[in-house]
Protein backbone atom coordinates (compact mmCIF):
# COMPACT_ATOMS: atom_id res chain seq x y z
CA UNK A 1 151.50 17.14 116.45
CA UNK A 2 148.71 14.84 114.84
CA UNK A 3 147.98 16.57 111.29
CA UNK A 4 144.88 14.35 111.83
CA UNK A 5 143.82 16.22 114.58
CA UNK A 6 141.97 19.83 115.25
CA UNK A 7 144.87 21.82 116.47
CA UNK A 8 141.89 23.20 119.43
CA UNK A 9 139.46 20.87 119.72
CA UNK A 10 141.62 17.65 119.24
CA UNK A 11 138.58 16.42 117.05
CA UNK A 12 139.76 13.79 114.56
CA UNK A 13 139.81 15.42 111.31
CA UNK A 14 139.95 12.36 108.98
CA UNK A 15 137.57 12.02 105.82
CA UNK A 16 136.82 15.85 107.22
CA UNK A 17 136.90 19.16 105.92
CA UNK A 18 139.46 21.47 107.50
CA UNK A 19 141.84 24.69 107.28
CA UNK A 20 145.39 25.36 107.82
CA UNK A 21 145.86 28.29 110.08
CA UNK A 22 149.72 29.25 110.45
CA UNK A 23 150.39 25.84 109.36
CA UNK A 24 148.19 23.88 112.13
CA UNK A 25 145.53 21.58 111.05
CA UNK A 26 142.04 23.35 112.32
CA UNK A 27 138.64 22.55 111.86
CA UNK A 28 135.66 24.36 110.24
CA UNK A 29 133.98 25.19 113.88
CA UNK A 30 137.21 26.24 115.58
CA UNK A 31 138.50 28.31 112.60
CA UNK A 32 135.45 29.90 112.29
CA UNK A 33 135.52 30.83 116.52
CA UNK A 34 139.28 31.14 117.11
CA UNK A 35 140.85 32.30 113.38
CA UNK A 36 138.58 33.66 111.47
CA UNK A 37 138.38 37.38 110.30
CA UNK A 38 135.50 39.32 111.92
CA UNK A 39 133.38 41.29 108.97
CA UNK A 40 133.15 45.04 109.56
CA UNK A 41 130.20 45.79 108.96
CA UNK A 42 128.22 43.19 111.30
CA UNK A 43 131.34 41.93 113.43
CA UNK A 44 130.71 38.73 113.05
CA UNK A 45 133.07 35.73 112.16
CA UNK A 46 133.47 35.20 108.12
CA UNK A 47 133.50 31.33 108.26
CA UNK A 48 135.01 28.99 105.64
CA UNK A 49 131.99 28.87 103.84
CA UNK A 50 131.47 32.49 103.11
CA UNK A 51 133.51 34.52 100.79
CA UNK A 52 135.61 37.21 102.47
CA UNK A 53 136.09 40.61 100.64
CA UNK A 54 139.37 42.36 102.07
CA UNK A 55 139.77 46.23 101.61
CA UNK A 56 142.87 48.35 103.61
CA UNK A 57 143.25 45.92 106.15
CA UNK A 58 139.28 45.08 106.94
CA UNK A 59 137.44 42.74 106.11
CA UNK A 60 133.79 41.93 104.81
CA UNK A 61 131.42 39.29 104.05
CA UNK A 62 130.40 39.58 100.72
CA UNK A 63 127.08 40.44 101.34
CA UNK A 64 127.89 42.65 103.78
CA UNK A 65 129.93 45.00 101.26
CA UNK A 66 127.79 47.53 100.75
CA UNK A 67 127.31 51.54 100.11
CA UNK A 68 126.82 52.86 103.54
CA UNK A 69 124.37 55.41 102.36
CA UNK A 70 121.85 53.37 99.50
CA UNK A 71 123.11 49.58 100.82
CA UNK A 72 123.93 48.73 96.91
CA UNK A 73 125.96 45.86 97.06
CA UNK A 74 129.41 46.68 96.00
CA UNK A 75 131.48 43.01 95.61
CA UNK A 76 131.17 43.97 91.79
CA UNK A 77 130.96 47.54 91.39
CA UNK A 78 133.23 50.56 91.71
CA UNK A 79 133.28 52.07 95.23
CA UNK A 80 134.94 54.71 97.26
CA UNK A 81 135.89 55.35 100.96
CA UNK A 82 135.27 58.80 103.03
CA UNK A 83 136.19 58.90 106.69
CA UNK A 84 136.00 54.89 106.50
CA UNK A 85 132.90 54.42 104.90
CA UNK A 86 132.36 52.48 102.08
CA UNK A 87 130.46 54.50 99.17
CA UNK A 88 129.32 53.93 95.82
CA UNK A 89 130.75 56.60 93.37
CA UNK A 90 126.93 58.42 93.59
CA UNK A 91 126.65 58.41 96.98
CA UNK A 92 130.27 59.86 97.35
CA UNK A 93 129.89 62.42 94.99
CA UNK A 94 126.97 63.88 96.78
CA UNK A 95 128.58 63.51 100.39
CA UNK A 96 131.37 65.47 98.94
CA UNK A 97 128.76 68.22 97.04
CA UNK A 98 127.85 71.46 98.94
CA UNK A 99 124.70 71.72 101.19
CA UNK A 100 121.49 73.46 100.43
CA UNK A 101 120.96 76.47 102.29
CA UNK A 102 117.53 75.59 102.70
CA UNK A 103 116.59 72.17 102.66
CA UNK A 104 120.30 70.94 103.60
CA UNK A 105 120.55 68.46 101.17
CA UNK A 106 123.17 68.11 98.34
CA UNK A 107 123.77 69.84 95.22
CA UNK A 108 125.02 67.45 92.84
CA UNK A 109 126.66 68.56 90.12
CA UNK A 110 124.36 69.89 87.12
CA UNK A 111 121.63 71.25 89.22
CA UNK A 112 120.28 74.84 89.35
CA UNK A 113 121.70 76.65 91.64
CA UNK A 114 121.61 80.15 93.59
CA UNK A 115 124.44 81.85 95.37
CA UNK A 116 123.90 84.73 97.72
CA UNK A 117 125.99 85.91 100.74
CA UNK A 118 128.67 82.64 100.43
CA UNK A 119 125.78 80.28 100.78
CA UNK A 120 124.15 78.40 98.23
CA UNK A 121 120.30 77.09 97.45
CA UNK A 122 118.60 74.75 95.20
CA UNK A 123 116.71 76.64 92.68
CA UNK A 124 113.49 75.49 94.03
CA UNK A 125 114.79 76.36 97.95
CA UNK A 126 115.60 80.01 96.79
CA UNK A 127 112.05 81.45 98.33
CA UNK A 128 110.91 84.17 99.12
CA UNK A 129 110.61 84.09 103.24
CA UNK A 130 106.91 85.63 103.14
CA UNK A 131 105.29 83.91 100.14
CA UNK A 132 107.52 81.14 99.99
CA UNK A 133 107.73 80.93 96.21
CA UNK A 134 110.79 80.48 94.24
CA UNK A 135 112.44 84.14 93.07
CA UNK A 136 114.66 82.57 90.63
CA UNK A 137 115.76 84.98 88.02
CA UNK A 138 113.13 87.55 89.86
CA UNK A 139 114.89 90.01 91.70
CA UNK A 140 114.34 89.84 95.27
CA UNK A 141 115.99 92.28 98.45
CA UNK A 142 117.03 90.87 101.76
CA UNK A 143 115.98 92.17 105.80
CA UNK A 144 118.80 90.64 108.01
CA UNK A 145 119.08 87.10 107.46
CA UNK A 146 115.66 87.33 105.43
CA UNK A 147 115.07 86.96 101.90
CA UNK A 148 112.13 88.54 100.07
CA UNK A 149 110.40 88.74 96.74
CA UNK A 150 110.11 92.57 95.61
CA UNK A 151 106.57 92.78 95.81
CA UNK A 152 106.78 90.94 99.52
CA UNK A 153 109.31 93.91 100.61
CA UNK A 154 107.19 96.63 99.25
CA UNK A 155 103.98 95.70 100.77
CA UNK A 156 106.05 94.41 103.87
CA UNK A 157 108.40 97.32 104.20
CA UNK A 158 107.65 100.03 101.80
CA UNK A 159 105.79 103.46 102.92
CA UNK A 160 102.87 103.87 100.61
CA UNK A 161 102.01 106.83 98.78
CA UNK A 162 99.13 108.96 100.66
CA UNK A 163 97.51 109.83 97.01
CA UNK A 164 97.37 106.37 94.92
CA UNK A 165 98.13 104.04 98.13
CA UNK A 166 101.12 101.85 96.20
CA UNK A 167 103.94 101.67 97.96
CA UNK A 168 106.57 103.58 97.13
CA UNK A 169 109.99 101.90 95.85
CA UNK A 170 112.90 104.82 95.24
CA UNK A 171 112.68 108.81 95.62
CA UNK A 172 108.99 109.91 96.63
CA UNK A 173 107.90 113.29 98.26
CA UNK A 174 107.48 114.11 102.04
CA UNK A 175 104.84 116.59 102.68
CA UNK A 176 103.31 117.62 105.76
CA UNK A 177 104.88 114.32 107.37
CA UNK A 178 102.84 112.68 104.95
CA UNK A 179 104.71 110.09 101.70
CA UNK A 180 103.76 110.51 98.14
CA UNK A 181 105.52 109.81 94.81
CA UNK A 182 106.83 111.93 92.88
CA UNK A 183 103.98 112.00 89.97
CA UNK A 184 101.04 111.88 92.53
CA UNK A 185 101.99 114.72 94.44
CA UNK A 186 100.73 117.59 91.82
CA UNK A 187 98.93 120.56 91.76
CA UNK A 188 95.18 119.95 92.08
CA UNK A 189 94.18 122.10 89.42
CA UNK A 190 96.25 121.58 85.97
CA UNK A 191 98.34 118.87 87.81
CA UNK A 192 101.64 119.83 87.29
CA UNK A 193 104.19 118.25 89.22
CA UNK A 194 105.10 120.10 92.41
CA UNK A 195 108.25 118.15 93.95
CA UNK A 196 110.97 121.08 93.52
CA UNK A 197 108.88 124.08 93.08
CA UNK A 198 106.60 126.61 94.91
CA UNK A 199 103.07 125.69 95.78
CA UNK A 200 100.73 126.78 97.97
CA UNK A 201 97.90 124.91 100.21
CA UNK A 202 94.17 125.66 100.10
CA UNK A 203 91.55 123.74 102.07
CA UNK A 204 93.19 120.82 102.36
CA UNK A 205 94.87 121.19 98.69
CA UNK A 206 97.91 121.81 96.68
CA UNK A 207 98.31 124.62 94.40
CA UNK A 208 100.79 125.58 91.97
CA UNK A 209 101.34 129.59 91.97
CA UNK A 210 100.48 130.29 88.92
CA UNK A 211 97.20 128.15 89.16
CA UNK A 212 96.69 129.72 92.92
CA UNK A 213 96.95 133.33 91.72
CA UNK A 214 94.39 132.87 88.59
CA UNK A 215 92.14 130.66 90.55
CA UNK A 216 92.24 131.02 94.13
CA UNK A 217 93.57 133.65 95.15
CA UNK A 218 91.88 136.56 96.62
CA UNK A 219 92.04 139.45 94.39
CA UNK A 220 93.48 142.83 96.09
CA UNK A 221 91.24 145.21 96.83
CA UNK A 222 93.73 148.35 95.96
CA UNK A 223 95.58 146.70 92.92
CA UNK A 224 92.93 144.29 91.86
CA UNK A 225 96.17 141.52 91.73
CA UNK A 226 95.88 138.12 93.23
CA UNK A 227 96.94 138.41 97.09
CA UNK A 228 99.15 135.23 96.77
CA UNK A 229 101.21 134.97 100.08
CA UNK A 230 104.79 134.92 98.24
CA UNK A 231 107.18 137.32 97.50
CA UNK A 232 106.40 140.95 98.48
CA UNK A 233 102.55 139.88 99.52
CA UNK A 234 103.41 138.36 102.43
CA UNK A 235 101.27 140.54 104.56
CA UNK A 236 97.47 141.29 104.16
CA UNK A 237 94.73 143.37 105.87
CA UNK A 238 91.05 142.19 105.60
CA UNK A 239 88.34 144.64 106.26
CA UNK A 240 85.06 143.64 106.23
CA UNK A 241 85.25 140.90 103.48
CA UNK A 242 87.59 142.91 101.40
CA UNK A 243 91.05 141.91 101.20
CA UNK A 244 94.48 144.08 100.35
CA UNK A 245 97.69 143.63 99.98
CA UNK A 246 99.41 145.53 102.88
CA UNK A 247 101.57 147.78 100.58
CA UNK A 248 98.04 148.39 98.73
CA UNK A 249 95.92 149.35 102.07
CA UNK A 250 96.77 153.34 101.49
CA UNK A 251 94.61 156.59 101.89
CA UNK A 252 92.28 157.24 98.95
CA UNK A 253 93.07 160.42 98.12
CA UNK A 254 96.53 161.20 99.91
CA UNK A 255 97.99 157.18 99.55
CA UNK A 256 99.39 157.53 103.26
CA UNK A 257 99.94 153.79 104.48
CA UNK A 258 97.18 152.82 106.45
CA UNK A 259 98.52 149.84 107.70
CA UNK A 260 98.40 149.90 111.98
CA UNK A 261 96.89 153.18 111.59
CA UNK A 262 93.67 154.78 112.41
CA UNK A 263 91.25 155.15 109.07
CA UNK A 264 88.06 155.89 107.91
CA UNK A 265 85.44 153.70 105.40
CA UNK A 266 83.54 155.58 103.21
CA UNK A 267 81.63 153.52 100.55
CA UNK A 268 84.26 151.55 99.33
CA UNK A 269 87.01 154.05 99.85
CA UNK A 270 89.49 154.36 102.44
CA UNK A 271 90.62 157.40 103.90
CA UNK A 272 92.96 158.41 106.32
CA UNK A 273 91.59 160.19 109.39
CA UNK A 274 92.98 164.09 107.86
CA UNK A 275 91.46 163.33 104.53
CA UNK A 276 88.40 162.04 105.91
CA UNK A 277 88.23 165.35 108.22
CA UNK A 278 87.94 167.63 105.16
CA UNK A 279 85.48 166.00 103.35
């Protein structure tokens, strides 16, 4: 063969500018359409005149070397490769970081983070779901997959005391199907705590005993004793605005029970029908 000649387009390659490909004599047009390597990144033919960057078997004009996530030109910097793509050492470290939970971006190494239930948040994507402000070091309780700020939950979730109206966070007292804490639900007079003890209810309010007996109780007409309800007092008889104590409700004079018997008023005694007969 003519070493003078384009091994493809027979073109006379004297006084010309050519390139040996596999030892045959080719010029600039046909190298750059039959031989040359095509650049990966925008497949087309690196020609003579450009300078070719070579990495694992592919191949690059030199402007085309870039970071395939910021486009920094790489032909002089450090670089990586993940899954084939060319990175700068930034760009791989945060492709390799773990995801935000919230905003699904990466947390790069140094940066606040919160983790909860294996997932993790920036600092500033940690919200709470209903007022969507950061809880950071606040602490916070969780509804299903929801997150939420303490005071969020308790005005969200919480039952609210029937006495002060603030919600009601741990314990409380159930009365009358009715919530109340603990230190609101006291005895309306010297208001003393009743959760755990005896009280007593009195148009539409709570008593302690010993406040009900010296203050609103009834006081027996036989024994002049508060008529309280509890203990042996369960039972009363009322007669005509006067009140007694069952046990108490006895004959005047004789102290026969009276109670679901037949008896006689006479001033403010009470007399059993015999005693009343001999008077």
């Amino acid at each position: 063969m003519d070493n003078s000649q384009c091994f493809y387009c027979r073109e006379d390659l004297g006084g010309k500018r050519f390139v040996r490909s596999e030892g045959k004599p080719v010029c600039v047009r046909c190298h750059t359409k039959f031989c040359a390597n095509s650049c990966a990144e925008c497949r087309r033919p690196i020609s003579v005149e450009s300078k070719e960057l070579t990495h694992r078997g592919r191949y690059w004009h030199e402007e085309c070397f870039r970071c395939a996530k910021c486009y920094k030109p790489l032909a002089k910097e450090p670089f990586s490769t993940k899954d084939d793509a060319i990175m700068c050492g930034k760009c791989c470290s945060r492709e390799d970081a773990p995801r935000c939970h919230g905003c699904y971006k990466a947390i790069v190494a140094g940066t606040e983070v919160v983790e909860y239930k294996g997932n993790s948040w920036h600092d500033e994507c940690f919200t709470c779901c209903h007022c969507k402000r950061p809880i950071g070091s606040k602490s916070f309780l969780s509804k299903g997959s929801d997150v939420y700020c303490t005071p969020c939950h308790d005005k969200k979730f919480a039952k609210h005391c029937v006495s002060c109206k603030k919600p009601i966070t741990s314990g409380g007292v159930n009365y009358q199907e009715q919530p109340w804490h603990s230190h609101c639900f006291v005895c309306s007079c010297c208001s003393k705590p009743l959760a755990g003890t005896s009280f007593t209810k009195h148009e539409d309010q709570v008593f302690c005993v010993d406040c009900y007996k010296n203050s609103v109780a009834k006081k027996c007409s036989g024994c002049q004793n508060p008529i309280t309800g509890f203990g042996k007092g369960v039972n009363v008889v009322k007669y005509e605005g006067s009140s007694w104590h069952e046990y108490c409700f006895n004959c005047k004079r004789c102290s026969l029970s009276l109670s679901n018997k037949r008896f006689v008023a006479k001033g403010k005694e009470i007399l059993c029908s015999d005693c009343s007969d001999k008077e």
